[in-house]
N, C-alpha and C. Protein backbone atom coordinates (compact mmCIF):
# COMPACT_ATOMS: atom_id res chain seq x y z
N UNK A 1 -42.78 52.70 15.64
CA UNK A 1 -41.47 53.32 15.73
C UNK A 1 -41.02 53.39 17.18
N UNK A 2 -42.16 53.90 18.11
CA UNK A 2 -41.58 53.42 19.42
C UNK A 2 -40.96 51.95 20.02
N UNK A 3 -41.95 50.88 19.55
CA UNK A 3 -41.39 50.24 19.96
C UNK A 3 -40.04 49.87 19.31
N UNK A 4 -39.41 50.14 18.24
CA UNK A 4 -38.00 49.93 17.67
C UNK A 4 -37.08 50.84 18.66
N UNK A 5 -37.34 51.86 18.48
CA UNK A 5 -36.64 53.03 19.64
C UNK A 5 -36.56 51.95 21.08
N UNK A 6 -37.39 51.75 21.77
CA UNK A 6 -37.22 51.44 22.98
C UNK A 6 -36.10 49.97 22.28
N UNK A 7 -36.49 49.21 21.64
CA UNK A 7 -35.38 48.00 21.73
C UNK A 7 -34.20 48.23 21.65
N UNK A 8 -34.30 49.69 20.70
CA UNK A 8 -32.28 49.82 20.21
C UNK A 8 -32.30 50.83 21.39
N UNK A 9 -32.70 51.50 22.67
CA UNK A 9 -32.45 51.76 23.63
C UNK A 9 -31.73 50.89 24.48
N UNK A 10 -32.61 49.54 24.73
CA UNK A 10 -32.31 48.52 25.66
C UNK A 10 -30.81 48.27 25.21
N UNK A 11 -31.12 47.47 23.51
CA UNK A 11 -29.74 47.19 23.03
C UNK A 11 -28.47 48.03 23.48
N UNK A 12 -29.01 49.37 22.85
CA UNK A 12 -27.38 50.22 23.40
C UNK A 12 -27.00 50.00 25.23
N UNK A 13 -27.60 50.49 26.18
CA UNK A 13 -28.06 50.30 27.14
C UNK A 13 -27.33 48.81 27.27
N UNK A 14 -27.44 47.95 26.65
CA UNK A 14 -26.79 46.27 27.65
C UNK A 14 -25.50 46.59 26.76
N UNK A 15 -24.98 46.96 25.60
CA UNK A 15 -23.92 46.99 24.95
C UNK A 15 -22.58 48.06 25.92
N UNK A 16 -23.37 48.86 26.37
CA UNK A 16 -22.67 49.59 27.42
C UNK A 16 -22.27 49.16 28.79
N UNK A 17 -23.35 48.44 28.81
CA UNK A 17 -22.58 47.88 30.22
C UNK A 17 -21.62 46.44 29.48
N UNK A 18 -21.74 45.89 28.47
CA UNK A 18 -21.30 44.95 28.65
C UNK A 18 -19.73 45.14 28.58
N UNK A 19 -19.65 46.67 28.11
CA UNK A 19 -18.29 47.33 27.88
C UNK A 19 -17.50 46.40 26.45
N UNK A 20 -16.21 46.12 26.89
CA UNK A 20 -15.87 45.66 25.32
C UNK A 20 -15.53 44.03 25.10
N UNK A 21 -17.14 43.62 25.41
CA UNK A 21 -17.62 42.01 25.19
C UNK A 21 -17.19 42.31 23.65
N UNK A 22 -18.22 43.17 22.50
CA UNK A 22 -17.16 42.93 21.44
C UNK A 22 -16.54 43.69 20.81
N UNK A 23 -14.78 43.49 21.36
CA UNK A 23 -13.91 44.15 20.98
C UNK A 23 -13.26 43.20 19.79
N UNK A 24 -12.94 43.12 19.13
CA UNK A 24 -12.59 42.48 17.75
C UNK A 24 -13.53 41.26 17.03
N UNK A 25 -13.82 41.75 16.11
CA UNK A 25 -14.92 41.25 15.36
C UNK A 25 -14.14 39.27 14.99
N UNK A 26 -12.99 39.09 14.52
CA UNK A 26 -13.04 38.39 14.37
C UNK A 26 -12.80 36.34 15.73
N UNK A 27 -12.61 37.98 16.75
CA UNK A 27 -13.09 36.42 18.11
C UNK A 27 -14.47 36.64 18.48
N UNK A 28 -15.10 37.65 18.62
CA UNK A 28 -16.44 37.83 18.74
C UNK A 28 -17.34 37.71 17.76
N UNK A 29 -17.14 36.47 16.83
CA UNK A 29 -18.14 36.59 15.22
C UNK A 29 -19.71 36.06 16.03
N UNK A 30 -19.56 34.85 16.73
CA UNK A 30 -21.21 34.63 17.38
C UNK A 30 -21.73 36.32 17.73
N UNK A 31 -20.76 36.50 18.81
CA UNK A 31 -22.03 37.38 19.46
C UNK A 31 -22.53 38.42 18.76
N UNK A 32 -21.73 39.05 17.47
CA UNK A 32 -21.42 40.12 16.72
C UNK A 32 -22.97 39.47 15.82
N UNK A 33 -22.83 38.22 15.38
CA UNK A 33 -23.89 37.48 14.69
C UNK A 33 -25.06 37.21 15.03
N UNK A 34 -25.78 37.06 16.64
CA UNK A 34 -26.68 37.86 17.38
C UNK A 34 -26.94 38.59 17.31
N UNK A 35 -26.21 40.01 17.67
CA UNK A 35 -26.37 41.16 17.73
C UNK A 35 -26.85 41.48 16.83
N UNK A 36 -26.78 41.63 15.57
CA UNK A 36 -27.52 41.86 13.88
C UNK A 36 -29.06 41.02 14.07
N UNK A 37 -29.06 39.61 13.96
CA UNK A 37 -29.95 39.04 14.27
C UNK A 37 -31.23 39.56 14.76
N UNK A 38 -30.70 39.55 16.35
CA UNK A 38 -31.68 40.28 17.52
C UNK A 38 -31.90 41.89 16.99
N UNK A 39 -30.54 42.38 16.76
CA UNK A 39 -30.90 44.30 17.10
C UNK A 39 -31.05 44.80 15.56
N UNK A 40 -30.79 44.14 14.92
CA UNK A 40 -31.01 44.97 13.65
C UNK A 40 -32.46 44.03 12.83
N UNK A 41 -32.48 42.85 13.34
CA UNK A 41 -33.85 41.84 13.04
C UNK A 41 -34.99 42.54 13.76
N UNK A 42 -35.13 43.43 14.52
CA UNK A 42 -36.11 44.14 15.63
C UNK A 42 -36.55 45.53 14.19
N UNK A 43 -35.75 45.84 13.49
CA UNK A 43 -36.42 46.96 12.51
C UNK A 43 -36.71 46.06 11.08
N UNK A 44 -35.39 45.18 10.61
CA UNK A 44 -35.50 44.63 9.28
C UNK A 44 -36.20 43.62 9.14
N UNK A 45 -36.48 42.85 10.52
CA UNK A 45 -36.76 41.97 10.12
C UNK A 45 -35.83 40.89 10.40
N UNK A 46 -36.49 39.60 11.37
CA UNK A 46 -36.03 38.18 11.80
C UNK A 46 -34.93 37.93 10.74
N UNK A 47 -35.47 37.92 9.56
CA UNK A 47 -35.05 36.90 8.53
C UNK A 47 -34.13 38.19 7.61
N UNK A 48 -34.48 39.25 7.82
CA UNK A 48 -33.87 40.40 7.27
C UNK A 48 -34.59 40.59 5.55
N UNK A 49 -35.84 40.12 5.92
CA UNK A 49 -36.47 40.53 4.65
C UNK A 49 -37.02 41.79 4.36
N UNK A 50 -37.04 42.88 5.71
CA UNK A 50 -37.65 44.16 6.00
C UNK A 50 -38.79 44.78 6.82
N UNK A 51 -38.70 45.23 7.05
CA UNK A 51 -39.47 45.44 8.47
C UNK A 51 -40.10 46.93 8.41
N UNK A 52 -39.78 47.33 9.39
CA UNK A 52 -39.74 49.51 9.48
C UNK A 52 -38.64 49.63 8.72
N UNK A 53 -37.37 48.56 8.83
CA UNK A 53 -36.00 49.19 7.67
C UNK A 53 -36.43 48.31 6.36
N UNK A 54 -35.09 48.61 5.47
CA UNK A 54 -35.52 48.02 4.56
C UNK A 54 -34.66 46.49 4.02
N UNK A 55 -34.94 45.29 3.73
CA UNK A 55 -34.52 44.16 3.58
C UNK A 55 -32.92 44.40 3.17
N UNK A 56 -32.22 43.45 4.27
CA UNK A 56 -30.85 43.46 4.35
C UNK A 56 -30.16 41.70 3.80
N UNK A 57 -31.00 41.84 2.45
CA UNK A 57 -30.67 40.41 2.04
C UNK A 57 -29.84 40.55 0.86
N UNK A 58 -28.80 39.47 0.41
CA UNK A 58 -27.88 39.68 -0.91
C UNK A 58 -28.27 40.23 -1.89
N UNK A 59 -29.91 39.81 -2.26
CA UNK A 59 -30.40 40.20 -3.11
C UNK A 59 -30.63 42.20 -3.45
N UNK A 60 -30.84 42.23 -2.28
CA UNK A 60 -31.58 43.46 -2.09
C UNK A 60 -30.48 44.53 -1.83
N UNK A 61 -28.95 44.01 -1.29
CA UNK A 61 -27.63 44.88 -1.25
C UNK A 61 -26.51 44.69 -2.38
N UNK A 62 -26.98 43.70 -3.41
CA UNK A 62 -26.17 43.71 -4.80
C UNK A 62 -25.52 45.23 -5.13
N UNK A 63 -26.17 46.18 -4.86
CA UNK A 63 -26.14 47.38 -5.70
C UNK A 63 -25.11 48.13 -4.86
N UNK A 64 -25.02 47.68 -3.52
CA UNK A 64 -24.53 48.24 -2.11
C UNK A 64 -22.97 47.85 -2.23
N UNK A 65 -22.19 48.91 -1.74
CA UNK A 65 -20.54 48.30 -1.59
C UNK A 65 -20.83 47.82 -0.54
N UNK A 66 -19.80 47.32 0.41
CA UNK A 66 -19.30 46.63 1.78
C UNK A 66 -19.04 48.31 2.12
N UNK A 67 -18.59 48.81 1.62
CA UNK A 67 -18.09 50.59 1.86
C UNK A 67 -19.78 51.23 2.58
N UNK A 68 -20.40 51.08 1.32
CA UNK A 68 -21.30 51.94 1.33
C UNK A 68 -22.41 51.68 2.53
N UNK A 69 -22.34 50.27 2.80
CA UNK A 69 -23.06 49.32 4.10
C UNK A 69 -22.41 49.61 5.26
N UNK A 70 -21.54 49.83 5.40
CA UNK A 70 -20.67 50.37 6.38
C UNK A 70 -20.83 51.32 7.02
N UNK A 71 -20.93 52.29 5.90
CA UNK A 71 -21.17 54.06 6.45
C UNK A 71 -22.64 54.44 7.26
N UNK A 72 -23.29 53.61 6.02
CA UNK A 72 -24.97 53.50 6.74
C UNK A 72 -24.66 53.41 8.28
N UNK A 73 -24.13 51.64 8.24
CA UNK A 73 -24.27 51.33 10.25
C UNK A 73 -23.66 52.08 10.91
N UNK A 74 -22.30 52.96 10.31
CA UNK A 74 -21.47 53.64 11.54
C UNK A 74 -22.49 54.91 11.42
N UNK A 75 -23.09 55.77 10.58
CA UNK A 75 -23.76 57.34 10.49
C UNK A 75 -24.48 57.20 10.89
N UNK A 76 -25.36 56.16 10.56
CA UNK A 76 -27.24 56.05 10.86
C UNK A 76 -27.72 56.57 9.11
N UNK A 77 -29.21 56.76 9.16
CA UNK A 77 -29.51 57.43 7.93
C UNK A 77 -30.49 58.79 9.01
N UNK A 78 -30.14 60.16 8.60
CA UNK A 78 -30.98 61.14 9.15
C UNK A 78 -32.51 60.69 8.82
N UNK A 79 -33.14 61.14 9.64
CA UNK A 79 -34.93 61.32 9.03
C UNK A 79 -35.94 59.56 9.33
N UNK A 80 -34.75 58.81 9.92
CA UNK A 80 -35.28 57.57 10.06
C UNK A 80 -34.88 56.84 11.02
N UNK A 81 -35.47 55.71 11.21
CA UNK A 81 -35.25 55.06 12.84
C UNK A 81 -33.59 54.53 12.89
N UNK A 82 -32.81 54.37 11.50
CA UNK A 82 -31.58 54.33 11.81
C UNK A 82 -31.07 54.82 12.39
N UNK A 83 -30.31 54.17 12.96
CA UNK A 83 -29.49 54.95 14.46
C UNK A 83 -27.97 54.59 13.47
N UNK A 84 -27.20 55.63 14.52
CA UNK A 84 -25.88 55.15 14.23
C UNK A 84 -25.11 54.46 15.02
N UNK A 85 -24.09 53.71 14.47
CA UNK A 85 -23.61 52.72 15.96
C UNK A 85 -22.07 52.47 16.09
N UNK A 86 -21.94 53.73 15.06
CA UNK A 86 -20.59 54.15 15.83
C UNK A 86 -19.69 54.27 17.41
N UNK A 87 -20.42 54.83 18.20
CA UNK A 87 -20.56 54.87 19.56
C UNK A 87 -20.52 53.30 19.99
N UNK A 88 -21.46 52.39 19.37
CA UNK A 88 -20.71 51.09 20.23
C UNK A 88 -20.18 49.90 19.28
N UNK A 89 -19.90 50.27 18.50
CA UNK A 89 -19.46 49.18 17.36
C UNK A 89 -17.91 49.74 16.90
N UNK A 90 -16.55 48.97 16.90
CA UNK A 90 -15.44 49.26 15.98
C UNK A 90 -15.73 49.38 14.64
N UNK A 91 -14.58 49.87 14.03
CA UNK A 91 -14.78 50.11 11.93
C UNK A 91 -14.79 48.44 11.93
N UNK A 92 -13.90 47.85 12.76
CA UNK A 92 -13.54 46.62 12.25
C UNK A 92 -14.85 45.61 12.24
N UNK A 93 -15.54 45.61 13.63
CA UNK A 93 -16.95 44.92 13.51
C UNK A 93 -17.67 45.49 12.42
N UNK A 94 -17.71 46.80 12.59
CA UNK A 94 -19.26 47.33 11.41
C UNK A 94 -18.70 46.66 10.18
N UNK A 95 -17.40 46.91 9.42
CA UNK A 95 -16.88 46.32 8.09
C UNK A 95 -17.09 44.82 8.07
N UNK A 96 -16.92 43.95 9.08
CA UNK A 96 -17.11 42.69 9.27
C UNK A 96 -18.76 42.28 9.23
N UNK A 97 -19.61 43.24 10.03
CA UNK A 97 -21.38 43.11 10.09
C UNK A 97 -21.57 43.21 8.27
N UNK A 98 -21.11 44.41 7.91
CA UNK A 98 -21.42 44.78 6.38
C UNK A 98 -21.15 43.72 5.46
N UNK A 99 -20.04 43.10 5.47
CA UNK A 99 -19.84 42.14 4.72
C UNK A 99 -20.43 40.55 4.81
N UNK A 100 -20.80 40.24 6.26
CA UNK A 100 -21.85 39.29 6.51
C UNK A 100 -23.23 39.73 5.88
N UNK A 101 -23.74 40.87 6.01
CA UNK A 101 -24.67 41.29 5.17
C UNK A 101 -24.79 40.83 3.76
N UNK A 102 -23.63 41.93 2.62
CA UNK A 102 -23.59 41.37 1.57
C UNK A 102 -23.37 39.89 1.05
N UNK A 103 -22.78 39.04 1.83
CA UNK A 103 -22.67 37.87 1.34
C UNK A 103 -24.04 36.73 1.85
N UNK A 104 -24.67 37.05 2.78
CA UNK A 104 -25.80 36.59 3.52
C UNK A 104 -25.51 35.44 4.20
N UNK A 105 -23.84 35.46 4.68
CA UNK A 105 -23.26 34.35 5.86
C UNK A 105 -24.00 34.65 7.02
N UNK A 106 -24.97 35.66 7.50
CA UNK A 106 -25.53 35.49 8.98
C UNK A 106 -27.03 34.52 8.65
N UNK A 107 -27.12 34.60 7.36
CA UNK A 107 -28.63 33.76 6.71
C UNK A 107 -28.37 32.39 7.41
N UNK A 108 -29.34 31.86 8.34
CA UNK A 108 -29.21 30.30 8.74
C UNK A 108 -30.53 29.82 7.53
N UNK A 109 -30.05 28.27 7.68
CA UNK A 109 -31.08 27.83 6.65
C UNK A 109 -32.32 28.21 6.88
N UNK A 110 -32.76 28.26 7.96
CA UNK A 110 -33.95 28.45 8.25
C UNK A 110 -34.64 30.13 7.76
N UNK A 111 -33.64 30.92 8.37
CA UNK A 111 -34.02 32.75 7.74
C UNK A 111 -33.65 32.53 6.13
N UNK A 112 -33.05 31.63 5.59
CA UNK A 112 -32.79 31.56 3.91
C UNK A 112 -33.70 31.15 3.22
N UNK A 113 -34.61 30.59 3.89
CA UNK A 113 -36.38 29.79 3.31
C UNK A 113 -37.32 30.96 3.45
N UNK A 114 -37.15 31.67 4.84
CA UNK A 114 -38.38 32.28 5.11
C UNK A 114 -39.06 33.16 4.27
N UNK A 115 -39.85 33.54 3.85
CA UNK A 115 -40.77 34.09 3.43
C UNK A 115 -41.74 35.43 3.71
């Protein structure tokens, strides 16, 4: 758990200085698509099969609105290494992250095989 803490430290930490590198989700879709990758692949998992969090794959968010995925990333969940990322993320990115989620458009072929 520390080491997740210290990464989403660093993460917030370079997101702050980078100030508003991403300010609208839909010109910033790469870096926004990294960012999940790298900072949310550091708890769930590379491939987002699950990690310390729990698997952020189509399969596994069927049950999940785009709403309800949303609230998670902007609140955090209390009692767990979720953080909230309200503070450096717009509604418009988090709604845009959530819905790359549910549909599994950040899945490259390669994280869509893995295992």
């Amino acid at each position: 758990m520390k080491k997740c803490n210290y990464r989403r430290g660093v993460a917030a930490g370079l997101m702050l200085l980078a100030g508003g590198a991403f300010a609208g989700a839909p010109e910033n879709r790469a870096e926004l698509a990294n960012m999940v990758i790298q900072d949310c692949g550091s708890c769930h998992g590379l491939t987002m099969r699950g990690g310390l969090g729990p698997p952020l794959r189509p399969d596994n968010l069927k049950q999940q609105s785009v709403e309800s995925i949303a609230a998670i990333i902007k609140e955090g969940v209390d009692g767990t290494a979720m953080p909230p990322w309200k503070p450096l993320l717009t509604d418009e990115q988090i709604f845009w992250i959530s819905r790359q989620l549910k549909s599994g458009a950040l899945l490259t072929d390669e994280t869509k095989d893995a295992r």
